[in-house]
N, C-alpha and C. Protein backbone atom coordinates (compact mmCIF):
# COMPACT_ATOMS: atom_id res chain seq x y z
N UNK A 1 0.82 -1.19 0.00
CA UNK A 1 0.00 0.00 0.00
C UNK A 1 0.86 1.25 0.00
N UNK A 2 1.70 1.45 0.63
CA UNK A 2 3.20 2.73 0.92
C UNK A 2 3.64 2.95 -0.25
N UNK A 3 3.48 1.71 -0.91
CA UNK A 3 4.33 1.94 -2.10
C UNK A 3 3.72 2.33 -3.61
N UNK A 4 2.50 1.59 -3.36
CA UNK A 4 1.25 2.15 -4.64
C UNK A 4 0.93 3.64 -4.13
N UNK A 5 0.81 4.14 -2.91
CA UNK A 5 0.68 5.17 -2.55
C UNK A 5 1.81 6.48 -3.15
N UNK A 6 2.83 5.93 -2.94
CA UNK A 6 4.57 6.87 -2.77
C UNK A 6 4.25 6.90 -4.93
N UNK A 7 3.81 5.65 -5.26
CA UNK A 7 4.14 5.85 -6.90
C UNK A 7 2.95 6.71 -7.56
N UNK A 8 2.09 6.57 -6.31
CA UNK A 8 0.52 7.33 -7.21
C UNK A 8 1.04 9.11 -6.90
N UNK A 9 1.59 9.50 -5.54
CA UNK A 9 1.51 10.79 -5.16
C UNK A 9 3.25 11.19 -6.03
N UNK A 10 3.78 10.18 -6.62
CA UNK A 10 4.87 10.54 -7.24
C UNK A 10 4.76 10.88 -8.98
N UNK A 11 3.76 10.27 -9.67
CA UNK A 11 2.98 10.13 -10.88
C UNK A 11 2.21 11.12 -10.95
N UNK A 12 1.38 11.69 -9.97
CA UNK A 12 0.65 12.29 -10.03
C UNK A 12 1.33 13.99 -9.61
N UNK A 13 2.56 14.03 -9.07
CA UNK A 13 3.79 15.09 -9.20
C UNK A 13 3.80 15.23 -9.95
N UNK A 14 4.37 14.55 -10.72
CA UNK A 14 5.15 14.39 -12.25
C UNK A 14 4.22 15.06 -13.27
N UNK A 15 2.88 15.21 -13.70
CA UNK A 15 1.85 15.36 -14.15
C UNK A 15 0.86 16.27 -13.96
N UNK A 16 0.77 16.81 -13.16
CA UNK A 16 0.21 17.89 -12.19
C UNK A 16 0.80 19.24 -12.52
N UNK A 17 0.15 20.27 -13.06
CA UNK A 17 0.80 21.55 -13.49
C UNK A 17 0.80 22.57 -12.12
N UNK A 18 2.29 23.19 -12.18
CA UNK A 18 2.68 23.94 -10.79
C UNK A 18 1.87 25.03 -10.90
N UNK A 19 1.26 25.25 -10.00
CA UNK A 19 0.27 26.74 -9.55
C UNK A 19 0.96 27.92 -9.40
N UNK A 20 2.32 27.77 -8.42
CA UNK A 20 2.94 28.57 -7.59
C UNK A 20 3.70 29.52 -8.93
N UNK A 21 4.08 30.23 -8.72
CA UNK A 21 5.49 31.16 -9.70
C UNK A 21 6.75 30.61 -8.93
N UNK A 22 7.74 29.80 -9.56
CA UNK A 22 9.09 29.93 -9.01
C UNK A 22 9.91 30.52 -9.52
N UNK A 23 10.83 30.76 -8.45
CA UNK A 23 12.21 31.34 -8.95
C UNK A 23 13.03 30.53 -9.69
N UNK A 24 13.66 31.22 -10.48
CA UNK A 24 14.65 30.48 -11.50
C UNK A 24 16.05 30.61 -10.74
N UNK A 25 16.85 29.98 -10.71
CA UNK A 25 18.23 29.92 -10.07
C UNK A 25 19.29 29.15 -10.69
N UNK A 26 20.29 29.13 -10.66
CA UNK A 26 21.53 28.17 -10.90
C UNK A 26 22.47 27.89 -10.35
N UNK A 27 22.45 26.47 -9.66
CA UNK A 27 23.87 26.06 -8.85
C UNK A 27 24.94 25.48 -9.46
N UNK A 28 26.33 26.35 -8.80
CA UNK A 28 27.25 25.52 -9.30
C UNK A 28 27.22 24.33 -9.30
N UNK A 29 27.85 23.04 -10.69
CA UNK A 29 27.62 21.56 -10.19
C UNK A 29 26.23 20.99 -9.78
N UNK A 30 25.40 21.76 -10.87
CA UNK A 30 23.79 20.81 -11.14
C UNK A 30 23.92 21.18 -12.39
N UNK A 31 22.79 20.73 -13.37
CA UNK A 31 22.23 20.73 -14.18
C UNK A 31 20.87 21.57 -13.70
N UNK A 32 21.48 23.25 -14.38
CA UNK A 32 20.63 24.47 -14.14
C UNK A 32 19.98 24.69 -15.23
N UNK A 33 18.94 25.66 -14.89
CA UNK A 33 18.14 26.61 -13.93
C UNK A 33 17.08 25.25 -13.35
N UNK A 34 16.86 25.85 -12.01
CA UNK A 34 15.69 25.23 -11.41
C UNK A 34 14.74 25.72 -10.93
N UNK A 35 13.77 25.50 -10.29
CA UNK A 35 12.78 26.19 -9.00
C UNK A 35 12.85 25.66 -8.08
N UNK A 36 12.41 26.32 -7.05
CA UNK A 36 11.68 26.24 -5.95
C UNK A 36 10.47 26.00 -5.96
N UNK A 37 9.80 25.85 -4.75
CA UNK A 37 8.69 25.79 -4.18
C UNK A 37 8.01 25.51 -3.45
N UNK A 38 7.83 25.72 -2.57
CA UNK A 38 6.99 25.44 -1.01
C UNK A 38 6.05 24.79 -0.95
N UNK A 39 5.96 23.45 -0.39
CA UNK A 39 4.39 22.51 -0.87
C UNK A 39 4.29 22.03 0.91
N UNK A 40 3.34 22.61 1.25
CA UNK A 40 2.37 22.20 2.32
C UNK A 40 1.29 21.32 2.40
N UNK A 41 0.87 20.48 3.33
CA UNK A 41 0.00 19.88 3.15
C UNK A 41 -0.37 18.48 3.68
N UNK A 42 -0.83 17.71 3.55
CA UNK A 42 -1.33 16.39 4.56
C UNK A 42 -1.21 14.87 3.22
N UNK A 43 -0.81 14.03 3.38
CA UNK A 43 -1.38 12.51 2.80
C UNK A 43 -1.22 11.53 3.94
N UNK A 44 -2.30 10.96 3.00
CA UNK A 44 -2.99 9.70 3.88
C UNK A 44 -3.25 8.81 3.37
N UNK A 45 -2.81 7.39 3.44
CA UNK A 45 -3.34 6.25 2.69
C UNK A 45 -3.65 5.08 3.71
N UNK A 46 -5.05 4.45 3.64
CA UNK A 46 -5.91 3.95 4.39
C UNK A 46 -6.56 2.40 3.59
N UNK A 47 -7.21 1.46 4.30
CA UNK A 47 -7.24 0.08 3.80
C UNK A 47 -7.99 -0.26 4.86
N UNK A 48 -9.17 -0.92 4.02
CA UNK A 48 -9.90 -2.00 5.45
C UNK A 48 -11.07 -2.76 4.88
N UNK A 49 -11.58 -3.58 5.32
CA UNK A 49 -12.47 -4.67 5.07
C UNK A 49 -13.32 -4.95 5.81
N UNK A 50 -14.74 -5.33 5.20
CA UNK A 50 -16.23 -5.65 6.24
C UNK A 50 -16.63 -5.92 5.03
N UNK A 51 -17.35 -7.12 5.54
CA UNK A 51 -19.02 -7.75 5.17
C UNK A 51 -18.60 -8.03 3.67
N UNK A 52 -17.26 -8.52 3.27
CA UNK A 52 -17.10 -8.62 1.89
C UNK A 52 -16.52 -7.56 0.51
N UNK A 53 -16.82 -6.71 1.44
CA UNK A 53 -16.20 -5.10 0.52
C UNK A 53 -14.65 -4.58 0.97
N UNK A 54 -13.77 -4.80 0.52
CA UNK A 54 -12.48 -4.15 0.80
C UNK A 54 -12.47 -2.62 0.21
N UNK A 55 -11.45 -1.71 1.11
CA UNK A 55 -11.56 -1.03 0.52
C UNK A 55 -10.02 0.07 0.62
N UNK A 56 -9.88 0.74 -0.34
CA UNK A 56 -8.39 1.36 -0.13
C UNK A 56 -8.84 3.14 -0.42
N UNK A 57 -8.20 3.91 0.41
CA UNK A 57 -8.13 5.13 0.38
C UNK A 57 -6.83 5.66 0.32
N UNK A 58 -6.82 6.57 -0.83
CA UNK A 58 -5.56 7.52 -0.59
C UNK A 58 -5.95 8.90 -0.77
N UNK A 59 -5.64 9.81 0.17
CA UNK A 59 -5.80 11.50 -0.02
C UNK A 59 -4.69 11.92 -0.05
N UNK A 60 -4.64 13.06 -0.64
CA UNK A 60 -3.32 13.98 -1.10
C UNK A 60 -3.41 15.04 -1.50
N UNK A 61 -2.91 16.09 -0.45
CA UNK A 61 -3.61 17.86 -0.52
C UNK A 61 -1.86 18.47 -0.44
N UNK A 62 -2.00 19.28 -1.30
CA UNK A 62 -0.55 20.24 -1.99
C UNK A 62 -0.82 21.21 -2.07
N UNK A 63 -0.43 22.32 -1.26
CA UNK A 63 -0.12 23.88 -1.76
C UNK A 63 -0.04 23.90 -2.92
N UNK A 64 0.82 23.40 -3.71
CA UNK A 64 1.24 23.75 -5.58
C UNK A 64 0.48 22.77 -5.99
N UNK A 65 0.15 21.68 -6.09
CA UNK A 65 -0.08 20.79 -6.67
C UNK A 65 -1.78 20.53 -6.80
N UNK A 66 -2.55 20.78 -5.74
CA UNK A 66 -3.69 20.70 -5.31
C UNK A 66 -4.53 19.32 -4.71
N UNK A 67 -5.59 18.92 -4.74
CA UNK A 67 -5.65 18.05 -3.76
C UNK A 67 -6.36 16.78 -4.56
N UNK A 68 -5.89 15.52 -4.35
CA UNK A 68 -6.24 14.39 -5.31
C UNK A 68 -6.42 13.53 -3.88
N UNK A 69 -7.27 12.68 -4.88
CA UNK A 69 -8.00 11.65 -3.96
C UNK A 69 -8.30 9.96 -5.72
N UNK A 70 -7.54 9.09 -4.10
CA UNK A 70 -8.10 7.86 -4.72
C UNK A 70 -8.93 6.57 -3.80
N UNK A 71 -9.31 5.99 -5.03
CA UNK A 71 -10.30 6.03 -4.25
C UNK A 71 -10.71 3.99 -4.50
N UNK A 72 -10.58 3.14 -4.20
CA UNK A 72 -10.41 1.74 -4.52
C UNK A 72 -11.96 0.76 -3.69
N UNK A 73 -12.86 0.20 -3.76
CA UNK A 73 -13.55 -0.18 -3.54
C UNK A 73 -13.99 -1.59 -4.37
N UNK A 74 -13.73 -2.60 -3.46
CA UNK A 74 -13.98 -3.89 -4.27
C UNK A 74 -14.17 -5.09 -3.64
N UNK A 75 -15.50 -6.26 -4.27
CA UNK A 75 -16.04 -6.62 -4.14
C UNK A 75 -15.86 -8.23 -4.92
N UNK A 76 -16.73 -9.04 -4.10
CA UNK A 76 -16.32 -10.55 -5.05
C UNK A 76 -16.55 -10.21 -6.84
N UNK A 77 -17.36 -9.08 -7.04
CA UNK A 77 -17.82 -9.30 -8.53
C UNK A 77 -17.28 -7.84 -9.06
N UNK A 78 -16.79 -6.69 -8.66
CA UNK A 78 -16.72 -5.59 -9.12
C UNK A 78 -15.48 -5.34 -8.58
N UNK A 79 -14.74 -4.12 -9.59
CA UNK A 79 -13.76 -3.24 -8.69
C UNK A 79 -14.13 -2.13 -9.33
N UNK A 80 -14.29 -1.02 -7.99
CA UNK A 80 -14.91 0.26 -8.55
C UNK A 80 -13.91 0.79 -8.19
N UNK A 81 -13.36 2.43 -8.85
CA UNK A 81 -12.03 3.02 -8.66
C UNK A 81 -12.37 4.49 -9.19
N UNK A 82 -11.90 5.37 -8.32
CA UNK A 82 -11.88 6.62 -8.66
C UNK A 82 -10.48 7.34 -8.35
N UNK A 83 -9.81 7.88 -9.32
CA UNK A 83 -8.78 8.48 -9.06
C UNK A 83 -8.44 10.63 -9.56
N UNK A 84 -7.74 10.87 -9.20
CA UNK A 84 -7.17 12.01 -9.75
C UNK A 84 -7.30 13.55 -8.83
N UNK A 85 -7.57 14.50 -9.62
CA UNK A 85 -7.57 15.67 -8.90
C UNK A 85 -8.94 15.59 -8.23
N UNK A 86 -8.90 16.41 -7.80
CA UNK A 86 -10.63 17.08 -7.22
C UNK A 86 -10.47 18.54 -6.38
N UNK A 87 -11.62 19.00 -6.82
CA UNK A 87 -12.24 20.07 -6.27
C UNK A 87 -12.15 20.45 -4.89
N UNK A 88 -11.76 21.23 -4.15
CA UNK A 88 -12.20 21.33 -2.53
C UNK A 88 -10.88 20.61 -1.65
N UNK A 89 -10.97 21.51 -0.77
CA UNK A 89 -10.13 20.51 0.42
C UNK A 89 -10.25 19.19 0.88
N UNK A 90 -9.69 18.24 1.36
CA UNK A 90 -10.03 16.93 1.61
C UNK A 90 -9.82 17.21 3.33
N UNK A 91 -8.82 17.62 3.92
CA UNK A 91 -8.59 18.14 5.04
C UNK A 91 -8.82 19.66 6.03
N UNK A 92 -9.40 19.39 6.91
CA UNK A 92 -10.13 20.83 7.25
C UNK A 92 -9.93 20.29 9.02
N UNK A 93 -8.94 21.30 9.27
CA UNK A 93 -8.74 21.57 10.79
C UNK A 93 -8.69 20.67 11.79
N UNK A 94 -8.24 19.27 10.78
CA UNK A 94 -8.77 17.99 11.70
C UNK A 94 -9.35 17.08 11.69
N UNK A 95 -10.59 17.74 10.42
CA UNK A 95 -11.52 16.94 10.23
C UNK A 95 -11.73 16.35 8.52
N UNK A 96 -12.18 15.11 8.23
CA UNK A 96 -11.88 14.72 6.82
C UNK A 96 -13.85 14.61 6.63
N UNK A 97 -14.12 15.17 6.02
CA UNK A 97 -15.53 14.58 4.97
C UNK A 97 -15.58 14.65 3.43
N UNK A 98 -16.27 13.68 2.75
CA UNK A 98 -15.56 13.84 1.54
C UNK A 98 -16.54 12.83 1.25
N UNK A 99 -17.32 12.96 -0.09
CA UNK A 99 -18.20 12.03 -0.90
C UNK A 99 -17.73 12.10 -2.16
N UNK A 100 -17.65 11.07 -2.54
CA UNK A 100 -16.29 10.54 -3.99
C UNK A 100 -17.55 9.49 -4.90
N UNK A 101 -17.56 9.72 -5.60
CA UNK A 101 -17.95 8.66 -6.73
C UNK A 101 -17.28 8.18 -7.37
N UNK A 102 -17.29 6.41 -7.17
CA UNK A 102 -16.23 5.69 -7.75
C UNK A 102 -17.13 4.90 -8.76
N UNK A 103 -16.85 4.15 -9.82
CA UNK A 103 -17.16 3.89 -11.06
C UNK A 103 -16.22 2.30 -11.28
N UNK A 104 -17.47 1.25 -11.89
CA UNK A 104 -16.68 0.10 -12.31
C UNK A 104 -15.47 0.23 -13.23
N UNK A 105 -14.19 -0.29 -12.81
CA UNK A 105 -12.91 -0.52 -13.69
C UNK A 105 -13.39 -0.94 -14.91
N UNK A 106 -13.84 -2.30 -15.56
CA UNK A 106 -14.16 -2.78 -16.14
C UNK A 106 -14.88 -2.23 -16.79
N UNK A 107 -14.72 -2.25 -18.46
CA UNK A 107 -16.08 -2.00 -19.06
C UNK A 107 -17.38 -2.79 -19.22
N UNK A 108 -17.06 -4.25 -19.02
CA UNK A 108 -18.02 -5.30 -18.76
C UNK A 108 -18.75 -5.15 -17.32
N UNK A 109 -18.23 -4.66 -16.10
CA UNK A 109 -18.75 -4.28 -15.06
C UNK A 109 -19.79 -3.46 -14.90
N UNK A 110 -19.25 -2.23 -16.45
CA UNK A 110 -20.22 -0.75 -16.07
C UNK A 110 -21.36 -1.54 -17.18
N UNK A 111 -21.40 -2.11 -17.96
CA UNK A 111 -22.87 -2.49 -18.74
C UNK A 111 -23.55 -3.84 -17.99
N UNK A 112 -23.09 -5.08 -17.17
CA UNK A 112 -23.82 -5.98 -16.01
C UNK A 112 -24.35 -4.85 -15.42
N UNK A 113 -23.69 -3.61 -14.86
CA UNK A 113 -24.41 -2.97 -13.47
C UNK A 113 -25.63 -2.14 -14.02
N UNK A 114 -26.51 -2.29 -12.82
CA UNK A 114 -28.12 -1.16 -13.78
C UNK A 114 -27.13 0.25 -13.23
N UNK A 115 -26.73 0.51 -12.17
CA UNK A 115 -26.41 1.57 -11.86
C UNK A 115 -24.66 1.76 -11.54
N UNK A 116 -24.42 1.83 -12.43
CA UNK A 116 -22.38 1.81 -12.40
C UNK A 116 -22.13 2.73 -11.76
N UNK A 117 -22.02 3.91 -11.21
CA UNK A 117 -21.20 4.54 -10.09
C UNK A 117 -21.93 4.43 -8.74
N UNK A 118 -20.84 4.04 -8.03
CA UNK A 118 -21.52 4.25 -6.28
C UNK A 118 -21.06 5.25 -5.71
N UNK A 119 -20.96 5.81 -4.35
CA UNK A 119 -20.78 7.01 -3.91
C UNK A 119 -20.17 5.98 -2.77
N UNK A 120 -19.01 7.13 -2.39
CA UNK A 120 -18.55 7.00 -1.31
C UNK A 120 -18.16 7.82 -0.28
N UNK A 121 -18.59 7.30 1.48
CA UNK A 121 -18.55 8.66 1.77
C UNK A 121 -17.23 8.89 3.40
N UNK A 122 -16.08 8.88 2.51
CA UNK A 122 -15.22 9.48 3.61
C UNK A 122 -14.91 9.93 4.75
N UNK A 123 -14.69 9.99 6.03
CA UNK A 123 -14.92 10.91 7.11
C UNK A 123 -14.17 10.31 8.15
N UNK A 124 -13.60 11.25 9.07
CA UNK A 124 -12.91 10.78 10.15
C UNK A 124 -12.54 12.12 10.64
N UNK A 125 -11.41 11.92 11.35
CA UNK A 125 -10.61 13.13 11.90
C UNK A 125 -8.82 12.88 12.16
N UNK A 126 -8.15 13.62 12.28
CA UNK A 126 -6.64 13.87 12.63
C UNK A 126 -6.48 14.42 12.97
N UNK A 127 -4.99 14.41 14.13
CA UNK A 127 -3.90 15.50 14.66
C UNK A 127 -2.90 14.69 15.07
N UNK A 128 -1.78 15.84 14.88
CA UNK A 128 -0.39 15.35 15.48
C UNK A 128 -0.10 14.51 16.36
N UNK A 129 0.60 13.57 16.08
CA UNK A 129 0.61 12.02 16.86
C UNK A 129 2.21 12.11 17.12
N UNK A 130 2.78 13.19 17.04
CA UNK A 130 4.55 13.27 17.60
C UNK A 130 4.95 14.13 16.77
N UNK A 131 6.62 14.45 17.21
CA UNK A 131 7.08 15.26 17.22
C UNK A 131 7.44 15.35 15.37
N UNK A 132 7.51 16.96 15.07
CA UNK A 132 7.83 16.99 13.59
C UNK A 132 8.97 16.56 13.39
N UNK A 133 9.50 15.86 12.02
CA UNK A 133 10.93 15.01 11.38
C UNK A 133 11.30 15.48 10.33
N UNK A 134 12.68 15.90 10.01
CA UNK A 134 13.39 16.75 9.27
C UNK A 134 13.33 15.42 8.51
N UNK A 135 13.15 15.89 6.90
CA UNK A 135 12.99 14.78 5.93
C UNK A 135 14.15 15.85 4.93
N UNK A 136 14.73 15.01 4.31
CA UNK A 136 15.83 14.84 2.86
C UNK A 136 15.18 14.05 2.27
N UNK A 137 15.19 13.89 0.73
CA UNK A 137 14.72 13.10 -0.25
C UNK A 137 15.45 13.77 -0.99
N UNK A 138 15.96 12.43 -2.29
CA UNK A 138 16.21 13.05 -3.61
C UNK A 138 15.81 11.78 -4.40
N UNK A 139 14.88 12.33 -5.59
CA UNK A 139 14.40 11.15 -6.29
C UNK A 139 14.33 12.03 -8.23
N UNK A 140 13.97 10.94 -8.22
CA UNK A 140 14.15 11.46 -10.15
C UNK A 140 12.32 11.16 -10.45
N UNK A 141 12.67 12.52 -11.20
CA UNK A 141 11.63 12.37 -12.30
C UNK A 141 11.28 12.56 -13.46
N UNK A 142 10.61 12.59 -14.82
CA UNK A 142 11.20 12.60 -15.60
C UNK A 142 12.15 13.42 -16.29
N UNK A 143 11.89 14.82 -15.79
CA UNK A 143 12.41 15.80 -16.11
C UNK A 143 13.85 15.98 -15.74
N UNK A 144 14.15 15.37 -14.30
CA UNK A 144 15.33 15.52 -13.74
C UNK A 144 15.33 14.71 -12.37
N UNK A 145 16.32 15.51 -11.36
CA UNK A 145 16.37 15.43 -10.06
C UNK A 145 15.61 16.36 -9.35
N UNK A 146 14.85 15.64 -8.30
CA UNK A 146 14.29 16.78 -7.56
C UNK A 146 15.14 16.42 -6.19
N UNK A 147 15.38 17.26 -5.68
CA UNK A 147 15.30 17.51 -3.89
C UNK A 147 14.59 18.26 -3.22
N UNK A 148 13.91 17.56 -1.90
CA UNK A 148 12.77 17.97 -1.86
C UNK A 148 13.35 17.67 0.20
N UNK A 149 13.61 19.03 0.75
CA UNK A 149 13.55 18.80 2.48
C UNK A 149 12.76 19.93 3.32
N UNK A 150 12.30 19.46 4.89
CA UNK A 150 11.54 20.30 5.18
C UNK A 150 11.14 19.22 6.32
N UNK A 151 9.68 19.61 6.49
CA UNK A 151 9.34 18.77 7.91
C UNK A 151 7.84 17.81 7.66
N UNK A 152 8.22 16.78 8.02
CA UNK A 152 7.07 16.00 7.66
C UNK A 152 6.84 15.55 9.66
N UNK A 153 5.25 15.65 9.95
CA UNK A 153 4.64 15.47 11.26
C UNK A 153 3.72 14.20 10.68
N UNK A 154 4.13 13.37 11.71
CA UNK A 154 2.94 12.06 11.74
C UNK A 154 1.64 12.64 12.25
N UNK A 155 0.84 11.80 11.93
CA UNK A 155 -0.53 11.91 12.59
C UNK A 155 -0.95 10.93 13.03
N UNK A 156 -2.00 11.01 14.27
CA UNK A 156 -3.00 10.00 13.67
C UNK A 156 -4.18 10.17 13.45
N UNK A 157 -4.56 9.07 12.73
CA UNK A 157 -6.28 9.36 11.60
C UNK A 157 -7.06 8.12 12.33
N UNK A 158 -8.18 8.84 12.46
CA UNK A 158 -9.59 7.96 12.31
C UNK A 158 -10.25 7.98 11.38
N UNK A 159 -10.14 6.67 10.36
CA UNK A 159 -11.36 7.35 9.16
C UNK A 159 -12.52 5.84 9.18
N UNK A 160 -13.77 6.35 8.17
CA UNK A 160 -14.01 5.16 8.12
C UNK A 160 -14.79 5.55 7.04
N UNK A 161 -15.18 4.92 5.91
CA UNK A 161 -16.03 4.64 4.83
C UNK A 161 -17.30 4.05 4.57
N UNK A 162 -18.27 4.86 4.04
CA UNK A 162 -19.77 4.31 4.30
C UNK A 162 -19.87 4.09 2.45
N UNK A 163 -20.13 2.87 2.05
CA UNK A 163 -19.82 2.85 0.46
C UNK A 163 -20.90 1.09 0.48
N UNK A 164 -21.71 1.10 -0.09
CA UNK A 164 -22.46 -0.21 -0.78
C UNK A 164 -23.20 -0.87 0.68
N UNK A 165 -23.63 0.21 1.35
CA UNK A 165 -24.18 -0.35 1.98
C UNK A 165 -23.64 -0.86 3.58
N UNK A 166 -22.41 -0.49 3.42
CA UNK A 166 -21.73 -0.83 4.59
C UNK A 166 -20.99 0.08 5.28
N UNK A 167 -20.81 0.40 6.44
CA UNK A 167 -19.67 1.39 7.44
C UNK A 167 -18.13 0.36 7.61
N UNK A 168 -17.44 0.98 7.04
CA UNK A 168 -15.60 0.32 7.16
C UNK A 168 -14.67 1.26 7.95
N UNK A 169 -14.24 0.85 8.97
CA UNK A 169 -13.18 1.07 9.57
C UNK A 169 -11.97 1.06 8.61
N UNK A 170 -11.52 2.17 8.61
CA UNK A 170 -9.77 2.15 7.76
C UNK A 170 -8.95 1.81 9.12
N UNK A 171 -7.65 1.33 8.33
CA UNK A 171 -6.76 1.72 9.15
C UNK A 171 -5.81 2.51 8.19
N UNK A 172 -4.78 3.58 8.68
CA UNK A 172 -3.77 4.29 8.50
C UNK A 172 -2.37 3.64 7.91
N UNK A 173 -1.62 3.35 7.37
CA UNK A 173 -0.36 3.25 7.18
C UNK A 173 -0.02 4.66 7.13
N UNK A 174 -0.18 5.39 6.26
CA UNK A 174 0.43 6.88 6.10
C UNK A 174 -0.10 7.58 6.27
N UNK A 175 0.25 8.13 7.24
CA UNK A 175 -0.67 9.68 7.68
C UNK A 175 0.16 10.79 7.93
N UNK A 176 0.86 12.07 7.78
CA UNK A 176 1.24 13.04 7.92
C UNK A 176 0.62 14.56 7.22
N UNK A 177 1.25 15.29 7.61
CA UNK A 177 1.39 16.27 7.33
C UNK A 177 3.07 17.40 7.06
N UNK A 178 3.01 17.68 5.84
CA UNK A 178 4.27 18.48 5.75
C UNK A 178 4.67 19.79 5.07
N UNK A 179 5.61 20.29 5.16
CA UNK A 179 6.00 21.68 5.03
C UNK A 179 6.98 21.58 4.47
N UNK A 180 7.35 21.57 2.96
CA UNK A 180 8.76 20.80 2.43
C UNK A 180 8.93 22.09 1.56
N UNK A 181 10.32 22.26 1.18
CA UNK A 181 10.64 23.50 -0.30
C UNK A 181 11.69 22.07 -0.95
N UNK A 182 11.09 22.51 -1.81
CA UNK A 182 11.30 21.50 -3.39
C UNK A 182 11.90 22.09 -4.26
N UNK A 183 13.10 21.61 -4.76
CA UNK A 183 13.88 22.14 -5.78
C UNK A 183 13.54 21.08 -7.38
N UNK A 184 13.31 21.67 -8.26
CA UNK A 184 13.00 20.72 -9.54
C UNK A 184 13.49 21.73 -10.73
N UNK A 185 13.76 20.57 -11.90
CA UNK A 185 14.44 21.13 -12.94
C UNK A 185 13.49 22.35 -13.78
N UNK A 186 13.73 23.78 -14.40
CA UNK A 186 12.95 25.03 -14.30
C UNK A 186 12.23 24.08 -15.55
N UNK A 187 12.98 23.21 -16.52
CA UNK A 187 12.20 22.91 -17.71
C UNK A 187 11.60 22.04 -17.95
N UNK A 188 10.97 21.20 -16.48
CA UNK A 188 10.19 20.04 -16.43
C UNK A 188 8.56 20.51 -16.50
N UNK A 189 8.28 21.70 -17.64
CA UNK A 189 7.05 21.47 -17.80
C UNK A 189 6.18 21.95 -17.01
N UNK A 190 6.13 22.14 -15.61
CA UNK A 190 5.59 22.64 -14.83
C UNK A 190 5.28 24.42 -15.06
């Protein structure tokens, strides 16, 4: 899950057009000009099971980037899936509510079903679960190298999912919140 998570909020970097204005700069001994940019914000990726319905959550809210939500729901006969940007905050002071419409994968799924999208409805709450952690990263993307440090704070989350009829307890693998400045190549498109 950490890791479908780390490749979805890393893909979805990569792809995602920058909001912010950065500065252009050049360091000795890189491959210049680059930006900056200050990305604030919370992810969370969540997983749990009842009465036959599994289900996977990932949220992901960015100062620059903006806020995406995925969204995994599946069943002995269906897998319904909603992914990408969206509208609106996902995180608010603590508190998560959020109704997502997810849609059969399958195209054979969406013509069996009389009614192919279900709704799903998000909700829980968070806060700081320890002390903030100075994070370094350097990873590639297509454009280049990014480095990306600053402070990432754990949390912890209560969420749970009301989707086909059923209330699901998530549990958390990733939950934080962070405050990072990001250096990326000036001509990656953004």
């Amino acid at each position: 899950m950490t890791h479908r998570f780390r490749l979805t909020v890393a893909g979805t970097l990569a792809t995602t057009l920058l909001s912010a204005t950065p500065a252009v700069a050049a360091t000795p001994g890189t491959e210049g000009p680059y930006t900056w940019t200050v990305e604030k914000g919370h992810a969370l990726a969540c997983t749990g099971e009842g009465g036959g319905v599994r289900v996977s959550v990932d949220l992901y809210e960015n100062s620059a980037f903006g806020t995406h939500a995925q969204v995994f729901v599946q069943t002995a006969e269906t897998e319904y899936v909603r992914g990408g940007e969206t509208a609106g905050g996902l995180f608010d002071d603590g508190r998560i509510r959020r109704r997502l419409v997810v849609a059969p994968q399958e195209p054979a799924a969406q013509e069996r079903t009389a009614k192919s999208s279900r709704t799903v409805l998000v909700s829980g709450s968070y806060a700081p679960s320890g002390p903030r952690r100075w994070v370094h990263e350097v990873y590639d993307e297509p454009s280049g190298q990014v480095v990306s440090k600053g402070w990432n704070t754990p949390l912890s989350a209560t969420v749970t999912v009301n989707t086909l009829g059923r209330r699901i307890g998530l549990t958390c693998e990733t939950a934080f919140a962070y405050d990072l400045k990001v250096r990326r190549p000036a001509d990656s498109g953004n």
